[in-house]
C-alpha atoms as a PDB file:
ATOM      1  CA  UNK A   1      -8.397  -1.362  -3.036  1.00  0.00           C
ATOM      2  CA  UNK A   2     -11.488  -2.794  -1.726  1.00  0.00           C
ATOM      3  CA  UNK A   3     -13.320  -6.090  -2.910  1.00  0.00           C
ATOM      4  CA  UNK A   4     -14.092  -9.178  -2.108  1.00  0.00           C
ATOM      5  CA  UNK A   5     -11.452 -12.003  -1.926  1.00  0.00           C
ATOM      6  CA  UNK A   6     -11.184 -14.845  -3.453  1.00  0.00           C
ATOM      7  CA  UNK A   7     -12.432 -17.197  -0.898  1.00  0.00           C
ATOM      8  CA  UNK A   8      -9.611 -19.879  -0.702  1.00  0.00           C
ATOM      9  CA  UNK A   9      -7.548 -21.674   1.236  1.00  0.00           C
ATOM     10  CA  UNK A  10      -3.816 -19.658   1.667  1.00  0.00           C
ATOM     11  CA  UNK A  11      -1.552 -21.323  -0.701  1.00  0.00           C
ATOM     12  CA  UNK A  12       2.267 -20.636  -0.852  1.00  0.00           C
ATOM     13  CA  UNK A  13       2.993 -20.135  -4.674  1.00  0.00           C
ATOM     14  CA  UNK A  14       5.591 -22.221  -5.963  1.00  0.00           C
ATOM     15  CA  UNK A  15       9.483 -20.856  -7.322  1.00  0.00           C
ATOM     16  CA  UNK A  16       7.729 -20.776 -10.571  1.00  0.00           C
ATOM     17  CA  UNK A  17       5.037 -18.826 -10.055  1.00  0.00           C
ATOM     18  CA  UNK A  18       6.936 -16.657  -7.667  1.00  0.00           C
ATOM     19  CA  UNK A  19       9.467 -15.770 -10.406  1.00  0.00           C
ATOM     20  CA  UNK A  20       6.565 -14.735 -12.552  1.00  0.00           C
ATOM     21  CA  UNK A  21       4.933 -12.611  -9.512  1.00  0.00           C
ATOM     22  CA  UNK A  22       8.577 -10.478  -9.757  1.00  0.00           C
ATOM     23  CA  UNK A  23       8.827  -9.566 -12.643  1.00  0.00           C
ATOM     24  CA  UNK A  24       4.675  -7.956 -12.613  1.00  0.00           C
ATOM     25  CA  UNK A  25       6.300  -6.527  -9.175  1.00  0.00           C
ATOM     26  CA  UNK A  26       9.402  -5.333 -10.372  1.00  0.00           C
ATOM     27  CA  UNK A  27       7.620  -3.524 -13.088  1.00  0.00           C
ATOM     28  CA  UNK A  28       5.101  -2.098 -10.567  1.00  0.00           C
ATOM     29  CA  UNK A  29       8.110  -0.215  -8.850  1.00  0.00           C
ATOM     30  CA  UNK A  30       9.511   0.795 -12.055  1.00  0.00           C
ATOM     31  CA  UNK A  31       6.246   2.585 -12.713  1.00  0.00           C
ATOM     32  CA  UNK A  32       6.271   4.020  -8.966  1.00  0.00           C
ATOM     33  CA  UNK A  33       9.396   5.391  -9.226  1.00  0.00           C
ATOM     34  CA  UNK A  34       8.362   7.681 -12.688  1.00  0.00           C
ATOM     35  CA  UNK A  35       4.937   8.627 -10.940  1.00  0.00           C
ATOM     36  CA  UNK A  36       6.986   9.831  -7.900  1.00  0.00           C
ATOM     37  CA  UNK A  37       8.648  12.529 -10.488  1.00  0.00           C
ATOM     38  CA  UNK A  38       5.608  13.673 -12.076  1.00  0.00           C
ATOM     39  CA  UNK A  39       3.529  14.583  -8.569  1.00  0.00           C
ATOM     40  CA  UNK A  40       4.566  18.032  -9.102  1.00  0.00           C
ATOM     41  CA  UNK A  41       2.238  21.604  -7.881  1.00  0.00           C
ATOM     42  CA  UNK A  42      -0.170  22.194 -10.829  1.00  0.00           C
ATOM     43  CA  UNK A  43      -1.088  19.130 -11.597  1.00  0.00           C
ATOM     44  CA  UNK A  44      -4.200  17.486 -11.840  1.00  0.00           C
ATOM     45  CA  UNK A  45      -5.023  13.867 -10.612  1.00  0.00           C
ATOM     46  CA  UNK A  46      -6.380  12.923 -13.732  1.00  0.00           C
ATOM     47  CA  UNK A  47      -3.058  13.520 -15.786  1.00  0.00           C
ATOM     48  CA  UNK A  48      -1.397  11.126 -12.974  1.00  0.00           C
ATOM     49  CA  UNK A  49      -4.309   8.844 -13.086  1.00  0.00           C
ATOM     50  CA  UNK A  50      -3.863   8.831 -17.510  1.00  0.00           C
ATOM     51  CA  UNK A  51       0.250   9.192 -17.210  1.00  0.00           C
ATOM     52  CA  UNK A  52       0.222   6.177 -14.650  1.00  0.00           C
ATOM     53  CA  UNK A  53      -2.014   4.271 -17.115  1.00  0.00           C
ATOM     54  CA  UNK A  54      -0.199   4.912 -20.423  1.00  0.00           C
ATOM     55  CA  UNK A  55       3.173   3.866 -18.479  1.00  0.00           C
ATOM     56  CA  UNK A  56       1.661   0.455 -17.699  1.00  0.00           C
ATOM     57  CA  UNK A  57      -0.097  -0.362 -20.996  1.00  0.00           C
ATOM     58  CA  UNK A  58       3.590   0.469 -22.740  1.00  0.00           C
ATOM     59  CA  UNK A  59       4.808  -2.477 -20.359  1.00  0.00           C
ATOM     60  CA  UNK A  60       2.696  -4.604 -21.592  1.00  0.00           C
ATOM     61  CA  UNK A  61       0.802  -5.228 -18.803  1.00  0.00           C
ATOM     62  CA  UNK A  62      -2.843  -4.533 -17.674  1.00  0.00           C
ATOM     63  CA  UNK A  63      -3.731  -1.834 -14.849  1.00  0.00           C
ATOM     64  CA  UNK A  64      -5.583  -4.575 -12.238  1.00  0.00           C
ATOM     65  CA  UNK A  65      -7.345  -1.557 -10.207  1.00  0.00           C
ATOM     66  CA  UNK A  66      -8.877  -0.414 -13.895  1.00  0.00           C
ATOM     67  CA  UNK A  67     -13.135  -1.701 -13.602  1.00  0.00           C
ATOM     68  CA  UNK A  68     -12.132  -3.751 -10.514  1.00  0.00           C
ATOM     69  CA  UNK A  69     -15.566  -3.728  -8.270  1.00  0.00           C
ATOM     70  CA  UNK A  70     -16.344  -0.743 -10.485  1.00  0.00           C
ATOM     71  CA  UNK A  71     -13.186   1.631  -9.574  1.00  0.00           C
ATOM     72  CA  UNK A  72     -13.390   3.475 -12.680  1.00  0.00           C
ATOM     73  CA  UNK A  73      -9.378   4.392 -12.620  1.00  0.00           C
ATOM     74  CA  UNK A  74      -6.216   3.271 -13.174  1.00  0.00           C
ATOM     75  CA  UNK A  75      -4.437   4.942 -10.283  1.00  0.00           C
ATOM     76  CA  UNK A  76      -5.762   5.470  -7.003  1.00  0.00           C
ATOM     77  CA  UNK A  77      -4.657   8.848  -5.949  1.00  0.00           C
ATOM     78  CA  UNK A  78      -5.766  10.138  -2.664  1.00  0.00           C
ATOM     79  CA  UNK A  79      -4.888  13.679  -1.125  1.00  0.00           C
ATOM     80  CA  UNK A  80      -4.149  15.207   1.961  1.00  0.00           C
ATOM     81  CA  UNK A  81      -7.525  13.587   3.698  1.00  0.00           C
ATOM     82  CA  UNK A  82      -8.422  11.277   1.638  1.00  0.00           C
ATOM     83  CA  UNK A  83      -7.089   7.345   2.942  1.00  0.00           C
ATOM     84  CA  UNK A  84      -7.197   5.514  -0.081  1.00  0.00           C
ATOM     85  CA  UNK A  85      -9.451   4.935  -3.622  1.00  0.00           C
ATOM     86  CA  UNK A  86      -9.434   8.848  -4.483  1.00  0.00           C
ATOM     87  CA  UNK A  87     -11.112   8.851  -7.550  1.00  0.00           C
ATOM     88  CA  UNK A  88      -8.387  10.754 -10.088  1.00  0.00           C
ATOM     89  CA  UNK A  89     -10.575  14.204 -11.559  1.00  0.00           C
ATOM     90  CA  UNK A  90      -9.475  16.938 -14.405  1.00  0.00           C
ATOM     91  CA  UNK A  91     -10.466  19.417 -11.754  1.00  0.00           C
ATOM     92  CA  UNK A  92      -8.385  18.143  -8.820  1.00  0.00           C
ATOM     93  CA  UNK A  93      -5.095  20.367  -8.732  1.00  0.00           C
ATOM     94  CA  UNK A  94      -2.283  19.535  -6.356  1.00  0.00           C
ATOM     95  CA  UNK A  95      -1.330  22.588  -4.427  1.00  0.00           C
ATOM     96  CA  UNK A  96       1.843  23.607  -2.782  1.00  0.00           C
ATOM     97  CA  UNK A  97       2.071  21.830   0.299  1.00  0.00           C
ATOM     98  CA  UNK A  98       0.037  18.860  -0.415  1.00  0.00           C
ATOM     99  CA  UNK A  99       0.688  14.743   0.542  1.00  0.00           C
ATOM    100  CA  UNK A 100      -0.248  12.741  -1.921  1.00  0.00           C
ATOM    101  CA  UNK A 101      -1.116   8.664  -1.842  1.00  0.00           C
ATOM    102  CA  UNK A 102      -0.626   6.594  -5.140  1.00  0.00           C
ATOM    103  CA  UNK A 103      -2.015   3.138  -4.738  1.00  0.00           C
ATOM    104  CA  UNK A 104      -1.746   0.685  -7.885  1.00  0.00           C
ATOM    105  CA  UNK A 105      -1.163  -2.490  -9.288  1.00  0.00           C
ATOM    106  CA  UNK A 106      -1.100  -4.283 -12.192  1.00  0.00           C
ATOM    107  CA  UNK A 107      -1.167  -7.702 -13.429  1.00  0.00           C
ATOM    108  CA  UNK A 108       1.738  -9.309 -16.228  1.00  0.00           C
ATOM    109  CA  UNK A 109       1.244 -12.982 -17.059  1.00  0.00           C
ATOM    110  CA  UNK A 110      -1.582 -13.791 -15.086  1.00  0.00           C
ATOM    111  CA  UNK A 111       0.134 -12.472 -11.526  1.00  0.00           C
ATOM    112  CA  UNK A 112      -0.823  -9.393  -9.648  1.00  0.00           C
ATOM    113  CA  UNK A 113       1.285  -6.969  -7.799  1.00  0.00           C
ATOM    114  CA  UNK A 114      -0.089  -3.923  -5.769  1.00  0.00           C
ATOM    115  CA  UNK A 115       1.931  -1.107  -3.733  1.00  0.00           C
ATOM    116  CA  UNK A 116       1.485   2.492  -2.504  1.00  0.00           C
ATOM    117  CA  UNK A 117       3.343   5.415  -1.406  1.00  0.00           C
ATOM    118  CA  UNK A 118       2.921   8.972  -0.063  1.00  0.00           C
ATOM    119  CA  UNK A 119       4.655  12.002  -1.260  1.00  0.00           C
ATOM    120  CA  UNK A 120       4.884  15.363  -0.003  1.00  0.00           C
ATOM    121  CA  UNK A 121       4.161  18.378  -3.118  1.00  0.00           C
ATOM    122  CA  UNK A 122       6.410  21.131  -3.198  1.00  0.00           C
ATOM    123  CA  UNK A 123       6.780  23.018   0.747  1.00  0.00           C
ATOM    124  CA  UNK A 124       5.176  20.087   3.347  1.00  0.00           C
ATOM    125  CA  UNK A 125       4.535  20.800   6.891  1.00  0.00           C
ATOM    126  CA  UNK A 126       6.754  18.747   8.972  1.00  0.00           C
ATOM    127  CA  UNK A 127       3.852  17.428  10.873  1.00  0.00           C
ATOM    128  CA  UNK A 128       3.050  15.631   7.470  1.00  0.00           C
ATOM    129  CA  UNK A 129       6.572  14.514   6.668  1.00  0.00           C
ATOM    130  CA  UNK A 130       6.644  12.905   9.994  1.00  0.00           C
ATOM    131  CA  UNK A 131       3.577  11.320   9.156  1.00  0.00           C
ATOM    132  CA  UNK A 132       4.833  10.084   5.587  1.00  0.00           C
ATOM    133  CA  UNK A 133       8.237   8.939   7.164  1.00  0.00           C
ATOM    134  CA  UNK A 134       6.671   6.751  10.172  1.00  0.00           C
ATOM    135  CA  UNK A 135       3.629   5.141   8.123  1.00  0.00           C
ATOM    136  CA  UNK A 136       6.759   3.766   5.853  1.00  0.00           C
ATOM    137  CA  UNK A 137       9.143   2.828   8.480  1.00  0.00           C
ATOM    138  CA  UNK A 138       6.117   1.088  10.019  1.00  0.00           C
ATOM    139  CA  UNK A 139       5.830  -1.120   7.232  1.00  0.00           C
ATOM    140  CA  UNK A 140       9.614  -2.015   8.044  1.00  0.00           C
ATOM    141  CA  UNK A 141       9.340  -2.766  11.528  1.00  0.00           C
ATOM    142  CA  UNK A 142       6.344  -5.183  10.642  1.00  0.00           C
ATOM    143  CA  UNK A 143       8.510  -7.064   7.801  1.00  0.00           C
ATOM    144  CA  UNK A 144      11.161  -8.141  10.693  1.00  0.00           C
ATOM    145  CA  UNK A 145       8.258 -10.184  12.008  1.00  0.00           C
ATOM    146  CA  UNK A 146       7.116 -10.925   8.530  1.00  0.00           C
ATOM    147  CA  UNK A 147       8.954 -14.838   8.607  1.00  0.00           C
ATOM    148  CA  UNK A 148       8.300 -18.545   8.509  1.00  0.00           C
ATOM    149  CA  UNK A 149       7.714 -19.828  11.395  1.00  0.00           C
ATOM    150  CA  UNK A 150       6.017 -16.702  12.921  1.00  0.00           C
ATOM    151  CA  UNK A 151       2.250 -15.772  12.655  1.00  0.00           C
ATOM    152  CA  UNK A 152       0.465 -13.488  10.537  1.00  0.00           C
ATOM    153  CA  UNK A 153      -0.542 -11.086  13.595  1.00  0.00           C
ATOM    154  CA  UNK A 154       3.100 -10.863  14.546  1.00  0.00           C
ATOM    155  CA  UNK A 155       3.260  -8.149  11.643  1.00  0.00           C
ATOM    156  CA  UNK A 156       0.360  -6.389  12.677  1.00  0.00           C
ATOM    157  CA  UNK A 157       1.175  -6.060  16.465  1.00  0.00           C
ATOM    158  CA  UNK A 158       4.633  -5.003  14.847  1.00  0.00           C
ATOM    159  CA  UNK A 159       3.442  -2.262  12.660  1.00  0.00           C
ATOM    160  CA  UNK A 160       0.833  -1.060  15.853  1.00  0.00           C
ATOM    161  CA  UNK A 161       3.870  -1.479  18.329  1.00  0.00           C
ATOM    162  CA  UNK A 162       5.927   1.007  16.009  1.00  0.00           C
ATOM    163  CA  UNK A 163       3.596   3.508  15.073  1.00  0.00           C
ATOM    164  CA  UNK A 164       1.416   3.380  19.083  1.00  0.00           C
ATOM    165  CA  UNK A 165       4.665   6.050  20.549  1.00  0.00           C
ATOM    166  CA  UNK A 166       3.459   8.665  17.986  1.00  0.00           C
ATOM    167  CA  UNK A 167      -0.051   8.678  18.980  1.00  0.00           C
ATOM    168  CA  UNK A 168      -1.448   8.476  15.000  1.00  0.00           C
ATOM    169  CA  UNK A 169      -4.780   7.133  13.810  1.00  0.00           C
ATOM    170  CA  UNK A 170      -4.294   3.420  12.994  1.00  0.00           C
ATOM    171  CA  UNK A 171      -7.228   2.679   9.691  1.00  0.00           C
ATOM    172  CA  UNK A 172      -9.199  -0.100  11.299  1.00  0.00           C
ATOM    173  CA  UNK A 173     -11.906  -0.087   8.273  1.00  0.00           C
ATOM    174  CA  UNK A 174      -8.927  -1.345   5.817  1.00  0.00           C
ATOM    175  CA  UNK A 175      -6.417  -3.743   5.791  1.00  0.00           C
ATOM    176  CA  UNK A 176      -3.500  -5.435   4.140  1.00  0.00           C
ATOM    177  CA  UNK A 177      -4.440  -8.821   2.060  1.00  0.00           C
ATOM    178  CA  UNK A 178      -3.390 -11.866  -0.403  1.00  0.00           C
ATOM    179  CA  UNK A 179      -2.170 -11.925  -3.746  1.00  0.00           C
ATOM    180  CA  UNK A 180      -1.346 -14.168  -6.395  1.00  0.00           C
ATOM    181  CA  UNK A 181      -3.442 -14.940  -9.467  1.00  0.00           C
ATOM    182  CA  UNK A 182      -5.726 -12.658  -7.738  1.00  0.00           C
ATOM    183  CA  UNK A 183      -5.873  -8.828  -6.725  1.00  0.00           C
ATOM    184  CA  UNK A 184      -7.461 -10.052  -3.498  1.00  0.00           C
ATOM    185  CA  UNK A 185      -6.745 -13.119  -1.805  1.00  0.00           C
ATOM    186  CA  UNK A 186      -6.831 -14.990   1.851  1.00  0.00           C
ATOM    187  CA  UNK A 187      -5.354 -13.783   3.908  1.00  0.00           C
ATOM    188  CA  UNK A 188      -6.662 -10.464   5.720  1.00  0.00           C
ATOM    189  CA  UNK A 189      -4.110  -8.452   7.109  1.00  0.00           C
ATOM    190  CA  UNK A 190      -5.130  -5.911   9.895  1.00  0.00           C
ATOM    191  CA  UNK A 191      -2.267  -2.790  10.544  1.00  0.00           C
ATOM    192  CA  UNK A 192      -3.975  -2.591  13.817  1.00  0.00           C
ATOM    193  CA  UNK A 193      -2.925  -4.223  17.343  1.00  0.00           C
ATOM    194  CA  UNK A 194      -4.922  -7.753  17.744  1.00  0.00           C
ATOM    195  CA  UNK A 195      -5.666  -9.444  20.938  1.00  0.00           C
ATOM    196  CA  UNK A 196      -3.380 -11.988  22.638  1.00  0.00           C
ATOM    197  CA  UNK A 197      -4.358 -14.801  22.032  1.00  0.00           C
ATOM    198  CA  UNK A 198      -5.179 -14.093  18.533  1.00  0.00           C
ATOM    199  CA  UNK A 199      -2.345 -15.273  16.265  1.00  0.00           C
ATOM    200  CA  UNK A 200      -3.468 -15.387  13.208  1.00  0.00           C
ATOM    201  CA  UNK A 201      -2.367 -18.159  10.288  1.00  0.00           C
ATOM    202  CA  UNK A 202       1.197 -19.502  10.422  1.00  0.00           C
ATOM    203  CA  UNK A 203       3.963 -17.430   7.707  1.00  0.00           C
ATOM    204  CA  UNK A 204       5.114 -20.301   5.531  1.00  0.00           C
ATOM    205  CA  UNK A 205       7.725 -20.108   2.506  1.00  0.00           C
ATOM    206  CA  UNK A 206       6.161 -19.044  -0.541  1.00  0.00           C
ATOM    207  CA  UNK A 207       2.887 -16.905   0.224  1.00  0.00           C
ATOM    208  CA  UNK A 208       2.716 -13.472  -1.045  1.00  0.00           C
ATOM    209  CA  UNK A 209       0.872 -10.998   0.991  1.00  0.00           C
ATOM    210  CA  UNK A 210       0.296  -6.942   0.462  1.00  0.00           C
ATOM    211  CA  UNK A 211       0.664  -5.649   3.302  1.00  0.00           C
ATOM    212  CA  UNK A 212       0.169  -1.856   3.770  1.00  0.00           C
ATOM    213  CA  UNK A 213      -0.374   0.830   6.995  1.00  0.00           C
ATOM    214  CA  UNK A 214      -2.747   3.597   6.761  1.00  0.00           C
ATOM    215  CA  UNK A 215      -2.233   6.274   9.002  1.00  0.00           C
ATOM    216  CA  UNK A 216      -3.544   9.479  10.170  1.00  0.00           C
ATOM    217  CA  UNK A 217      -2.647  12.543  12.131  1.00  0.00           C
ATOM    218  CA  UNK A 218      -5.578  12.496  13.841  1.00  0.00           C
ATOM    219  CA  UNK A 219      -8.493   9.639  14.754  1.00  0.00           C
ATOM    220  CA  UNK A 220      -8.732   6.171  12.764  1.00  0.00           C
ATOM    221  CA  UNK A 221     -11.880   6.685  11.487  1.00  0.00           C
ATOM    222  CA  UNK A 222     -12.821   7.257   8.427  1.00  0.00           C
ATOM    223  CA  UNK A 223     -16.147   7.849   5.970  1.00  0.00           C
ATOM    224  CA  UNK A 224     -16.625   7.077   2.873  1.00  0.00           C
ATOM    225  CA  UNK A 225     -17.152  10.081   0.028  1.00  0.00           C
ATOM    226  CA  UNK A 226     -21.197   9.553  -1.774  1.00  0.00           C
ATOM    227  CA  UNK A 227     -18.847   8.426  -4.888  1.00  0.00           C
ATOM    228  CA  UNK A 228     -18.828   5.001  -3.139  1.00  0.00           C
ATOM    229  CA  UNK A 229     -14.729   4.773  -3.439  1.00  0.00           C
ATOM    230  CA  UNK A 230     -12.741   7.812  -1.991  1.00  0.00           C
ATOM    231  CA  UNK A 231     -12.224   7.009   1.969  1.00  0.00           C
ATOM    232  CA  UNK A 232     -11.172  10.480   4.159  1.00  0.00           C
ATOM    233  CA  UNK A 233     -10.491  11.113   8.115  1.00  0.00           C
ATOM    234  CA  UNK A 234     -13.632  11.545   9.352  1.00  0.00           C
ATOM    235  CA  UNK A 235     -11.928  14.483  11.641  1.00  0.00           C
ATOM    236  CA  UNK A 236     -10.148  16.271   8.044  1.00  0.00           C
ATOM    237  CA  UNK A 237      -6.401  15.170   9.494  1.00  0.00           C
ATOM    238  CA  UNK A 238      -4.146  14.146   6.396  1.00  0.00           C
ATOM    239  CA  UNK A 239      -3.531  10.490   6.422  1.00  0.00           C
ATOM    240  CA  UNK A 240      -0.230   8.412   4.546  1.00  0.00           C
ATOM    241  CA  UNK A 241      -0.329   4.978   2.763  1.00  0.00           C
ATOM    242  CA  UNK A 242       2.650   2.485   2.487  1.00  0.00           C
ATOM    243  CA  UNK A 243       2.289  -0.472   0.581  1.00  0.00           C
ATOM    244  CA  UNK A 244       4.359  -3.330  -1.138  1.00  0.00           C
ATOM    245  CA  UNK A 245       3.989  -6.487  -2.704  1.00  0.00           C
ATOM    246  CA  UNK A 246       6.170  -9.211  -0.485  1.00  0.00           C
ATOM    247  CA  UNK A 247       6.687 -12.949  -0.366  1.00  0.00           C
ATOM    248  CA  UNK A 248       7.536 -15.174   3.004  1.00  0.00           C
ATOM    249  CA  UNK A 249      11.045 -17.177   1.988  1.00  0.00           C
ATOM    250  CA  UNK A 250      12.452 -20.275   3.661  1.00  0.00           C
ATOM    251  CA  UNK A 251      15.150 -18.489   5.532  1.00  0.00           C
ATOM    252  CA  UNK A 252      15.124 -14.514   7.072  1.00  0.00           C
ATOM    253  CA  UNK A 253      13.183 -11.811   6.651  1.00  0.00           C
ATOM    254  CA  UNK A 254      11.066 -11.378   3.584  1.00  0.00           C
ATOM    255  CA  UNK A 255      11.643 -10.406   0.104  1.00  0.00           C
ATOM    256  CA  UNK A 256       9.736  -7.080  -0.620  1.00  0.00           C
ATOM    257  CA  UNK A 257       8.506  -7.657  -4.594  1.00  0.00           C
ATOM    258  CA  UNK A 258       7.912  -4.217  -4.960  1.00  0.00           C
ATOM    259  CA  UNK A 259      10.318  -1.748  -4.347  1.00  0.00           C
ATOM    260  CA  UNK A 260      11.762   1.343  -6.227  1.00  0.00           C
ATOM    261  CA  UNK A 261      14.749   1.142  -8.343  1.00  0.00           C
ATOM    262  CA  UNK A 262      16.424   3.951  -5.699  1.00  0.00           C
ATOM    263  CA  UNK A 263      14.627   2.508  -2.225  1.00  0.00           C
ATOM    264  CA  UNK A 264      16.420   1.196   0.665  1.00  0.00           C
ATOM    265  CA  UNK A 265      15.032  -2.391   1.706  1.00  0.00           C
ATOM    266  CA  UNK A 266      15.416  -1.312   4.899  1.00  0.00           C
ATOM    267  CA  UNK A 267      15.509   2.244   5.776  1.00  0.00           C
ATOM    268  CA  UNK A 268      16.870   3.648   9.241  1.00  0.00           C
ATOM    269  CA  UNK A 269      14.233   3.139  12.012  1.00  0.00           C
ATOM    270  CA  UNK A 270      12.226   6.974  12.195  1.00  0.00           C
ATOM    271  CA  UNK A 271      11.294   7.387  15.829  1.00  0.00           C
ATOM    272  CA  UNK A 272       8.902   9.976  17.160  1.00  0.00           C
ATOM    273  CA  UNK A 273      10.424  12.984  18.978  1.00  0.00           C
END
């Protein structure tokens, strides 16, 4: 989701607020894990977009991408070539073979959470499963540089490092970001390699960063659709999104706010053949 971020110094949020920032988070997977079941062939990405919705208002919690900057939807749901911010339409029909990115968030008690994933619709080509499979594992290999005491573009020469071998599009145009009290805070996040002797701010205990790789079969560039939102390949290669919510503790890796009642924290490494 695109915006403008609340210009602030990065502060680490305290056990408190933290503890509040789970439980938005762990109801943000919850919700992931029953949209993941109902991206079936036949439907439309408006009934995800409403179904998505409905789940998070019986939480009692607010859908944060709903009016944000304008976005006129609930749930972000991008196909095939489509990056990210796909507006959700009655006459947009998933079809056999289609990926599919859902990219939400909402906010419980005054704390945001935000995550994405990509699923493959009924028979995928393997091209795009690869695809699906590395953009996540990417994610991974950045969160083992994600800890205190390292810097921020440790996890984005991580994630570029991992995914460089299979010769995808790395989104340049998009990045990672913030959160807290806001959808969008300090700091930026890019997925991309950055130069040397560019570090980026030190990870300390207690910030809370979304961090999420966009990646493409094809080139990194992308253009944006005359509905000022939906982002696509500018070349028509499908593109994956994997996002979570995480927060920087005192000791070891990170703790990843967001993740599915069934996902692995750490799934086995996918290489490229």
């Amino acid at each position: 989701m695109r915006g403008k971020r609340q210009r602030q110094q990065v502060r680490p949020k305290t056990e408190a607020e933290l503890e509040k920032m789970r439980v938005s988070c762990r109801m943000l997977g919850e919700l992931h894990t029953k949209l993941r079941d109902y991206v079936q062939v036949g439907r439309s990405t408006a009934e995800i977009d409403a179904y998505g919705e409905k789940l998070i208002r019986e939480m009692g919690a607010e859908p944060n991408f709903k009016n944000y900057q304008g976005y006129p939807a609930a749930i972000c749901v991008s196909v095939n070539d489509e990056v990210v911010h796909g507006i959700p339409r009655a006459d947009r029909i998933l079809e056999d073979g289609d990926i599919v990115s859902l990219d939400c968030g909402l906010v419980y008690d005054g704390w945001h959470s935000d995550a994405a994933r990509t699923w493959g619709v009924g028979n995928v080509h393997p091209n795009a499963l690869r695809l699906i499979e590395a953009t996540k594992a990417s994610f991974f290999a950045g969160m083992r540089k994600a800890v205190a005491g390292n810097h921020l573009y440790d996890i984005s020469n991580a994630i570029a490092g991992y995914l460089q071998p299979f010769g995808y599009g790395i989104v340049r145009d998009l990045t990672g970001h913030g959160i807290g009290s806001h959808l969008h805070e300090e700091p930026v996040i890019p997925n991309y390699r950055m130069p040397p002797l560019q570090r980026g701010i030190l990870l300390e205990p207690g910030m809370t960063l979304a961090v999420e790789p966009m990646v493409t079969l094809g080139t990194w560039r992308v253009s944006w659709d005359d509905d000022g939102w939906t982002v696509r390949t500018q070349d028509g290669a499908p593109a994956a999104h994997y996002e979570n919510t995480i927060a920087i503790r005192e000791d070891g890796l990170p703790e990843i706010l967001t993740l599915m009642e069934d996902e692995e924290s750490d799934p086995a490494v996918f290489r490229p053949e």
